[in-house]
Protein backbone atom coordinates (compact mmCIF):
# COMPACT_ATOMS: atom_id res chain seq x y z
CA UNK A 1 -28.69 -19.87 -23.05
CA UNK A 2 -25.54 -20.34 -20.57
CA UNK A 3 -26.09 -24.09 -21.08
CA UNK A 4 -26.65 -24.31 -24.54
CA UNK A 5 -23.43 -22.26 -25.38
CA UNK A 6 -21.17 -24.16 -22.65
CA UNK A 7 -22.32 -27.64 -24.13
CA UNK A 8 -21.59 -26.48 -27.42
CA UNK A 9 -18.18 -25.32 -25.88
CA UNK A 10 -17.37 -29.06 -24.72
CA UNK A 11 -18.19 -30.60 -27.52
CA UNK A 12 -16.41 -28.31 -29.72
CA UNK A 13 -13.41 -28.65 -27.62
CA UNK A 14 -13.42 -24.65 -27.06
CA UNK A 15 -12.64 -22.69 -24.49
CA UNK A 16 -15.66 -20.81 -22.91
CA UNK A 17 -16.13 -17.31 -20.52
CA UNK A 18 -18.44 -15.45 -18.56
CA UNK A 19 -17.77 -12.01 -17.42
CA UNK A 20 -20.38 -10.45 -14.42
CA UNK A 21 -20.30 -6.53 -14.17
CA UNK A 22 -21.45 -4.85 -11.24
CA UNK A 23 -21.87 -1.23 -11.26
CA UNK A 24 -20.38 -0.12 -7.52
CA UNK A 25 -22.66 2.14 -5.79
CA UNK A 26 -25.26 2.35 -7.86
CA UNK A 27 -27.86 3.46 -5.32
CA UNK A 28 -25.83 6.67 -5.12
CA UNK A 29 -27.20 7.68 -8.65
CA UNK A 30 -30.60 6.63 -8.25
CA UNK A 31 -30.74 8.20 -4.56
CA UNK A 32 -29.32 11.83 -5.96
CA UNK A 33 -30.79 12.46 -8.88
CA UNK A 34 -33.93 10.02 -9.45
CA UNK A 35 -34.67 6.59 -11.04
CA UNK A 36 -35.71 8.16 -14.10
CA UNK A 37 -31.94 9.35 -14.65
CA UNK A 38 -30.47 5.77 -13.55
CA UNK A 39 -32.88 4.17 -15.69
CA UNK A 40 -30.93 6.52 -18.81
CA UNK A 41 -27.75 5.43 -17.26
CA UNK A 42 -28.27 1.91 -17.48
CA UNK A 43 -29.68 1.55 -20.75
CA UNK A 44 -26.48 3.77 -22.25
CA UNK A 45 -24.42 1.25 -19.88
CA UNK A 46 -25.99 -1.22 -21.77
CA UNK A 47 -25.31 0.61 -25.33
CA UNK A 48 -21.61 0.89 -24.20
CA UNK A 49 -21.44 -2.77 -23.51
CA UNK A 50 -22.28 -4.25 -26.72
CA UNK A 51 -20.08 -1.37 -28.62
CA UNK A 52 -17.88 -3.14 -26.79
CA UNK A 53 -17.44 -6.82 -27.22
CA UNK A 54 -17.73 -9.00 -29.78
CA UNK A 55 -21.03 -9.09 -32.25
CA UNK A 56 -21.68 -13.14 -31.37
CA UNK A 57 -21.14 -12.46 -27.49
CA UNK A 58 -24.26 -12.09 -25.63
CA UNK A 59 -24.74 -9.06 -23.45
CA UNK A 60 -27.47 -10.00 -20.30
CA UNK A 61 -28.67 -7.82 -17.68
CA UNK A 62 -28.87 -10.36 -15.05
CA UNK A 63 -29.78 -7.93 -11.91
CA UNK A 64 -30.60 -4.20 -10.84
CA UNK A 65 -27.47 -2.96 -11.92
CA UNK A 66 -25.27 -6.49 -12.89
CA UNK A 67 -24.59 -7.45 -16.40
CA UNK A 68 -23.31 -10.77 -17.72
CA UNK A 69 -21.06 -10.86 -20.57
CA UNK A 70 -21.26 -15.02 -22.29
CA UNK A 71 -18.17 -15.14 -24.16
CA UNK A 72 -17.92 -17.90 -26.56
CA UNK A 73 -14.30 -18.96 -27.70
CA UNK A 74 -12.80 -16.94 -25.18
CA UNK A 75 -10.13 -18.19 -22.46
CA UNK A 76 -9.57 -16.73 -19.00
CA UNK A 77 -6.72 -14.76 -20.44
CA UNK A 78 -8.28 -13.17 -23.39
CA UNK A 79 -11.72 -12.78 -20.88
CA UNK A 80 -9.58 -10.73 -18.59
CA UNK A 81 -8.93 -8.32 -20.38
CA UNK A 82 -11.82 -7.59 -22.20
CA UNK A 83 -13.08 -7.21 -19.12
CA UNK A 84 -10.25 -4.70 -17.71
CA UNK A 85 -11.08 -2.68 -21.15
CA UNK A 86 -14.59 -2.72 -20.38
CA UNK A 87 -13.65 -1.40 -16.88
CA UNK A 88 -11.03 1.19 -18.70
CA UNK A 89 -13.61 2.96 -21.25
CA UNK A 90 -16.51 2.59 -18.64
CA UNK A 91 -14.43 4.82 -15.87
CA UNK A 92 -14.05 7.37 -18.97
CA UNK A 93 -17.15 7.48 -20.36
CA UNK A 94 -19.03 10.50 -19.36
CA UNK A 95 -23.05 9.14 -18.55
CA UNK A 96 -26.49 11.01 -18.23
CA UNK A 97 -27.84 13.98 -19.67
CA UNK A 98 -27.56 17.75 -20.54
CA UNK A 99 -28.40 18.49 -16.58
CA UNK A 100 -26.33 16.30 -14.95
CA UNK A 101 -23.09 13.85 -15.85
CA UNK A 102 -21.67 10.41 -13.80
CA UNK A 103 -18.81 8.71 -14.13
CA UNK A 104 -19.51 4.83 -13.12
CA UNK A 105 -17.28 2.40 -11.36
CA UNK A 106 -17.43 -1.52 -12.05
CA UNK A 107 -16.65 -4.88 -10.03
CA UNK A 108 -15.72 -7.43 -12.69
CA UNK A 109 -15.56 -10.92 -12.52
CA UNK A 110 -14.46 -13.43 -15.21
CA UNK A 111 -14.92 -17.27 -14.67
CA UNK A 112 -13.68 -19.95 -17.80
CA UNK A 113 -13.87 -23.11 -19.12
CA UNK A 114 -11.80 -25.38 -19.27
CA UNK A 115 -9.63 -23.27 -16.43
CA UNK A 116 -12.41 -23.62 -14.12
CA UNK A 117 -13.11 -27.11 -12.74
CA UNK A 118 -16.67 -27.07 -13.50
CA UNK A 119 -19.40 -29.47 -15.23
CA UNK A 120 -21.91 -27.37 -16.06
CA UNK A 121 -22.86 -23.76 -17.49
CA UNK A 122 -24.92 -22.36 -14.24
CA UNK A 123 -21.52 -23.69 -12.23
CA UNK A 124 -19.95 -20.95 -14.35
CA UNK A 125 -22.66 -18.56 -13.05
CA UNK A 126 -22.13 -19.48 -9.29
CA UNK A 127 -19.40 -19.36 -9.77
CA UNK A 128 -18.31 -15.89 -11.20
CA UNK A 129 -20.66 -14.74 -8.72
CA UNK A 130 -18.61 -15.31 -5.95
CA UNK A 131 -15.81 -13.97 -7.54
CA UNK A 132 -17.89 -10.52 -7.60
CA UNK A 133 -18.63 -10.90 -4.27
CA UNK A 134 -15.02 -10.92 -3.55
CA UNK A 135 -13.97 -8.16 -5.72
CA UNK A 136 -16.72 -5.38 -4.39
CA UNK A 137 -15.85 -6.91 -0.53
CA UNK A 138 -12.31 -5.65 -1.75
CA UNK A 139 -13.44 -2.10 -2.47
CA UNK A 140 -15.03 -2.34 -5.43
CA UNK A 141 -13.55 -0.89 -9.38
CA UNK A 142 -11.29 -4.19 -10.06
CA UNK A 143 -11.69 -7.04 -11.81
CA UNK A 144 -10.94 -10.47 -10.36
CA UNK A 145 -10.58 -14.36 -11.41
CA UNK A 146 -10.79 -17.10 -9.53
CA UNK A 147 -7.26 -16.88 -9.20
CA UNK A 148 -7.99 -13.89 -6.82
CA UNK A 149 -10.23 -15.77 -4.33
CA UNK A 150 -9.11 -18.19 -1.58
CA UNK A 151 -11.03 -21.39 -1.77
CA UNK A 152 -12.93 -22.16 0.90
CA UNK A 153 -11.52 -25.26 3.14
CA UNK A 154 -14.39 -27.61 4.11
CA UNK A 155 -15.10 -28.14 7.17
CA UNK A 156 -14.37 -31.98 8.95
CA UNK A 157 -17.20 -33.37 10.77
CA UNK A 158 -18.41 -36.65 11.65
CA UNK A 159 -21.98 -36.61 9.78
CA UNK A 160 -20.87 -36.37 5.94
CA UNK A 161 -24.69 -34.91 6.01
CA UNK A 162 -24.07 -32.33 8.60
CA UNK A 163 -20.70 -31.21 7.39
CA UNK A 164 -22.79 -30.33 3.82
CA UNK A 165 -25.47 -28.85 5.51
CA UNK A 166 -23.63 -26.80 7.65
CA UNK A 167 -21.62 -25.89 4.80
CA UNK A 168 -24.39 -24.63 2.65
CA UNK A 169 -26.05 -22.70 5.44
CA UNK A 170 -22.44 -20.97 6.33
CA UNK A 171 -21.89 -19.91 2.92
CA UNK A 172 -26.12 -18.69 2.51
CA UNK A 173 -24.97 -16.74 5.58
CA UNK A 174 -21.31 -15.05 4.38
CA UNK A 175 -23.55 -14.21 1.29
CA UNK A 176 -26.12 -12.42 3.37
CA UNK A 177 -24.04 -10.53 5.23
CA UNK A 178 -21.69 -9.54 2.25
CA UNK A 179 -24.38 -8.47 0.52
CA UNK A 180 -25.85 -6.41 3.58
CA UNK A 181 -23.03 -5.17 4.12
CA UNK A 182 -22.41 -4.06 1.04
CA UNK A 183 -25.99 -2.34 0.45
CA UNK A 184 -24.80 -0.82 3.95
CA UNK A 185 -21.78 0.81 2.27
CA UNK A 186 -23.87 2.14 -0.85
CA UNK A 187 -26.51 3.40 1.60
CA UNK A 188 -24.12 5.93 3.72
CA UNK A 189 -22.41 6.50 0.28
CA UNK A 190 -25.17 7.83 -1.37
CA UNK A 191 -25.59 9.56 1.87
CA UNK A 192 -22.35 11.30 1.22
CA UNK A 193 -22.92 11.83 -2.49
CA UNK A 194 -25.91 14.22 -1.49
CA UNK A 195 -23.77 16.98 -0.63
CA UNK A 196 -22.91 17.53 -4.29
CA UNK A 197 -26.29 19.13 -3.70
CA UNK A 198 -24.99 21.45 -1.11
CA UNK A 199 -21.39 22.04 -1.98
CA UNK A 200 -20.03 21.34 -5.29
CA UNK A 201 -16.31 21.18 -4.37
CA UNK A 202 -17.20 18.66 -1.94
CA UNK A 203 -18.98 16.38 -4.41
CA UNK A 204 -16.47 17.15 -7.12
CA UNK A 205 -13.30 16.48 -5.55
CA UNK A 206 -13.91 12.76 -3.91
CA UNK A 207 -12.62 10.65 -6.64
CA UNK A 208 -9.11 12.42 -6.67
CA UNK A 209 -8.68 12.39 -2.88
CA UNK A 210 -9.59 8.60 -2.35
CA UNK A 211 -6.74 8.12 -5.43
CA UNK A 212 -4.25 10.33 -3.97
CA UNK A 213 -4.68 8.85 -0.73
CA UNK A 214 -5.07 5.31 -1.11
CA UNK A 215 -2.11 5.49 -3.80
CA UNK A 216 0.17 7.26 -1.04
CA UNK A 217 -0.88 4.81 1.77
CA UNK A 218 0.40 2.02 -0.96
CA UNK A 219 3.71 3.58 -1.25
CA UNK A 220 4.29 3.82 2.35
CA UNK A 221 3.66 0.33 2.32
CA UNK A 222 0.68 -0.20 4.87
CA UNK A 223 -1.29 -3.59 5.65
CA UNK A 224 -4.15 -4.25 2.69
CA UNK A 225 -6.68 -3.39 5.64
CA UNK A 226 -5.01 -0.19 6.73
CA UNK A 227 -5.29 0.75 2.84
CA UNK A 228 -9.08 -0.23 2.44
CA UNK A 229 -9.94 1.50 5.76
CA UNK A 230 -8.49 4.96 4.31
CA UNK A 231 -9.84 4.29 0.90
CA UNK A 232 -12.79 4.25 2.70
CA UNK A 233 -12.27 7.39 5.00
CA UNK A 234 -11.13 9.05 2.21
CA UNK A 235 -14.88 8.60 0.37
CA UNK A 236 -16.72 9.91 3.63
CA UNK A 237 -14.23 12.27 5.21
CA UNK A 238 -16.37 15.39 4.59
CA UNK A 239 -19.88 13.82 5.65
CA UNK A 240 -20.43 15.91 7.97
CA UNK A 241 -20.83 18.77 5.82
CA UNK A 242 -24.28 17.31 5.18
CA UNK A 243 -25.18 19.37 8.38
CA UNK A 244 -23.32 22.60 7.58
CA UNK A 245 -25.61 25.89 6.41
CA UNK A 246 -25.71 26.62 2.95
CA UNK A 247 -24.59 29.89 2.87
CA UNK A 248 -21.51 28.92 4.56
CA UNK A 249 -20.36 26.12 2.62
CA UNK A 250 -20.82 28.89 -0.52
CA UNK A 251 -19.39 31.81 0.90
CA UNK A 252 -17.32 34.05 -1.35
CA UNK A 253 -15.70 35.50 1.39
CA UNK A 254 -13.72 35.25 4.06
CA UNK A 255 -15.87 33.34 6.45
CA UNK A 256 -15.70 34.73 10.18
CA UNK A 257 -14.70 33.57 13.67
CA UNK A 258 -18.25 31.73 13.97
CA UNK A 259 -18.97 30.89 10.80
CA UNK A 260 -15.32 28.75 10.63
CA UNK A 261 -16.26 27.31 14.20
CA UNK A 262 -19.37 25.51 12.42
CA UNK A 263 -17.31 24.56 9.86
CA UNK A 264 -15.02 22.76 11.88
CA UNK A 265 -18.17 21.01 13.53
CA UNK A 266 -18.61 18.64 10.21
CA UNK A 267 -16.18 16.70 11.54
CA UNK A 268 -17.95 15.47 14.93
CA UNK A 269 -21.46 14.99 12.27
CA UNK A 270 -19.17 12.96 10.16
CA UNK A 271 -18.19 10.63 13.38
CA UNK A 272 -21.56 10.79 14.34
CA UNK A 273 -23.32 10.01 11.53
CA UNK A 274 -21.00 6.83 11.06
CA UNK A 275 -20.70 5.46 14.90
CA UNK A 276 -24.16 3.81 14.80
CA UNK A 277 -22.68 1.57 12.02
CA UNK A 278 -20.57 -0.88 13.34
CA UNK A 279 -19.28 -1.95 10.17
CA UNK A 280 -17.87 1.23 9.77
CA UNK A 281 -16.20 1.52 13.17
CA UNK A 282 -12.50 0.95 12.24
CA UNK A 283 -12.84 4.20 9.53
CA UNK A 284 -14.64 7.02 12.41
CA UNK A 285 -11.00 8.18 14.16
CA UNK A 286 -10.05 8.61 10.66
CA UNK A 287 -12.82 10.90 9.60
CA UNK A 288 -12.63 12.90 12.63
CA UNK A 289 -9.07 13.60 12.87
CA UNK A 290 -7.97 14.33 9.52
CA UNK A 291 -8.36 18.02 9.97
CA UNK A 292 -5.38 17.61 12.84
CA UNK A 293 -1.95 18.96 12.70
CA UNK A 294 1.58 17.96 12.57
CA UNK A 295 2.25 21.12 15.06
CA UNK A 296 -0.55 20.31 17.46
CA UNK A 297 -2.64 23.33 15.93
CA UNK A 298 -5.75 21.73 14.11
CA UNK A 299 -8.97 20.75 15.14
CA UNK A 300 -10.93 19.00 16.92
CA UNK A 301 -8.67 17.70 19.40
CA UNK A 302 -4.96 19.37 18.59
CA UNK A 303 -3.80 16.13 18.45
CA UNK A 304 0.22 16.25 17.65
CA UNK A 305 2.75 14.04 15.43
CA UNK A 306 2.09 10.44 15.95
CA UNK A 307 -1.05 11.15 18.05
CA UNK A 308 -2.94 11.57 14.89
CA UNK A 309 -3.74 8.19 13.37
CA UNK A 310 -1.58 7.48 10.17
CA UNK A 311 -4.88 7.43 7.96
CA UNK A 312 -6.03 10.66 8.68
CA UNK A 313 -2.53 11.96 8.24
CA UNK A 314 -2.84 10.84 5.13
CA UNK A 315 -6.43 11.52 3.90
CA UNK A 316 -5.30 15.56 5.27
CA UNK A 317 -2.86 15.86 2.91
CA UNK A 318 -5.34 14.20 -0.41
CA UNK A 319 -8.04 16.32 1.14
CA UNK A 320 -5.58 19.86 1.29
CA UNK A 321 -4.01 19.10 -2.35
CA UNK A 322 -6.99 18.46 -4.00
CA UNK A 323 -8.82 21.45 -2.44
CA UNK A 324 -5.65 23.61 -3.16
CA UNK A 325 -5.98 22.64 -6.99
CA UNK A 326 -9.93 23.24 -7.27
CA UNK A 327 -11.77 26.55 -7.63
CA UNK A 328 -13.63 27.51 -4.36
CA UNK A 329 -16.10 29.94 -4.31
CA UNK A 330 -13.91 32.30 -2.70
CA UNK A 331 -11.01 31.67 -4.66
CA UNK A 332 -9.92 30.79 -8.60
CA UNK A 333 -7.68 27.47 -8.42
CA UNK A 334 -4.04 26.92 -7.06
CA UNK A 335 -1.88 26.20 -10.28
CA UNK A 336 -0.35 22.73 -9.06
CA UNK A 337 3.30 23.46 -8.62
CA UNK A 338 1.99 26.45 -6.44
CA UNK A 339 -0.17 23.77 -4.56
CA UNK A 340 3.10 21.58 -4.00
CA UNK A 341 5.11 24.26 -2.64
CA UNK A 342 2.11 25.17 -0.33
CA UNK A 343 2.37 21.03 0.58
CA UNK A 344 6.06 21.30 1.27
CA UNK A 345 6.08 24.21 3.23
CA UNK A 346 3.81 22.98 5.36
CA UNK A 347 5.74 19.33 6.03
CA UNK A 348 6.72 19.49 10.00
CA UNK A 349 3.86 21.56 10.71
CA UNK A 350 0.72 20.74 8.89
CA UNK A 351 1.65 17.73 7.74
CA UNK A 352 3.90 14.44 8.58
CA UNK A 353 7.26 15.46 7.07
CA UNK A 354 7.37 11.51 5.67
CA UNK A 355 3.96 11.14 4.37
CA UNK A 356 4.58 14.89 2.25
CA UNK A 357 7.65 13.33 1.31
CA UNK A 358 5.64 9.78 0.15
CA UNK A 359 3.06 11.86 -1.25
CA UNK A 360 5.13 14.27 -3.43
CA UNK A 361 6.48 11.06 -4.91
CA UNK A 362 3.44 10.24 -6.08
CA UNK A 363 2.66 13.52 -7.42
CA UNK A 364 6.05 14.06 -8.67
CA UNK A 365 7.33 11.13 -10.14
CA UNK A 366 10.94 11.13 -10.95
């Protein structure tokens, strides 16, 4: 089909798309609640998809959980955003059943003709494959072009031969890895996404923190790996609740001395849980020191100030708003400018007087 349509695209003298869509952890919804319900999520993915676009463009599942979009007519431009609109109503669209609900995230990846040096239609393929590779190694819920990926600089070596084989078994290797890496990720994801099961605040309130504290580590201008690494922290920070009782994480009630002592243990599982995975090395200090203190007073350690790594500065503050503004089981929500006093008073004590500051920005915009 892909060759068909992109010859009749170059004879024609038209421009020509194709659009991948990946739907970011995945795994999570078929590892919570059962293949049955992700088969029902894909097939109304599907059903969204061609609502969607055009009657004469083709809609392909082309993996597990990818989708190709063949676009004739279309230019990179126009492909773009189709595919950001696609991404837009997607991230709205409530999926599943009567028992349970999902909102899904997509990695979107748009290749074109003729903006695309390429010769044939399964160059298009490879090619807006690699794209997607680059926008889930990026975090995932974005759509790219191949404006958004560095091309590769070959290598110089004195056997033209060599040079292509060792090219072609380097990038059959970067693919390997990014895509182990990346079932990696989904794995301890899904992980996390099973204590929805156990605590329903917990599982609820993820999506807001990671926004609230990836979009405040943005403002305070922080390197693009800083940012991912708290995006990431921010997904797994409670973890470690995974090993807390039941009746704990459900109370009604005040909870006592030692029932707040194994609370504060889910911290350490957390860390524990993730320390065996190298990859996720750089995000562990973050997930067990985000329940620190400005003042020196929080837990584990009583780290102080600047002690406590910027990330889990900021992934405290995401994780205390958002909780403030949710109903608990011991307590009916926080209206939210009762939750932004609460965040103010505690700047200089809680909380890093300049990241409340950053934050309330965010919250508050002027």
């Amino acid at each position: 089909m892909i060759e068909a349509e992109f010859d009749r695209a170059k004879r024609s003298n038209q421009p020509f798309s194709v659009i991948m869509l990946d739907i970011d952890y995945f795994k999570s919804i078929n590892d919570v609640y059962g293949h049955q319900f992700g088969d029902l999520v894909l097939k109304q993915f599907a059903r969204q998809l061609k609502r969607i676009v055009r009657k004469y463009d083709m809609v392909i599942r082309f993996g597990g959980e990818e989708f190709i979009i063949i676009s004739y007519g279309t230019n990179r431009i126009t492909a773009l955003a189709l595919a950001q609109r696609i991404s837009y109503i997607v991230n709205r669209y409530p999926f599943g059943d009567e028992q349970h609900s999902v909102k899904l995230k997509l990695s979107a990846a748009v290749a074109s003709f003729p903006e695309d040096n390429i010769n044939k239609g399964v160059e298009l393929i490879n090619l807006v494959d690699q794209i997607l590779n680059k926008s889930k190694e990026d975090g995932g819920n974005r759509v790219y072009s191949s404006n958004d990926i560095k091309k590769l600089q070959p290598l110089v070596l004195d056997d033209k031969n060599q040079g292509t084989d060792v090219r072609s078994l380097e990038e059959k290797i970067e693919k390997l890895t990014r895509r182990a890496n990346q079932s990696l990720i989904e794995a301890v994801f899904a992980f996390a996404k099973t204590i929805k099961l156990k605590d329903h605040y917990t599982g609820e309130h993820v999506e807001n923190t990671v926004y609230y504290a990836t979009e405040t580590a943005k403002r305070l201008n922080l390197p693009d790996d800083l940012i991912e690494h708290i995006r990431q922290a921010s997904m797994v920070h409670d973890l470690g609740k995974i090993g807390i009782s039941e009746k704990i994480l459900l109370k009604k009630s005040r909870l006592s001395k030692s029932e707040f002592e194994e609370i504060k243990k889910h911290t350490q599982i957390g860390a524990d849980v993730l320390r065996p995975i190298h990859f996720f090395n750089h995000i562990i200090p973050l997930v067990f020191y985000h329940h620190e203190r400005w003042d020196g007073k929080g837990y584990p350690n009583g780290l102080k100030g600047e002690e406590i790594p910027v990330g889990a500065r900021i992934v405290a503050i995401a994780d205390v708003y958002q909780a403030l503004i949710s109903d608990r089981p011991y307590r009916k929500a926080y209206p939210k400018d009762e939750a932004l006093r609460i965040i103010k008073d505690g700047s200089g004590t809680h909380f890093d007087p300049n990241i409340v500051n950053t934050f309330l920005t965010l919250i508050q915009p002027r």
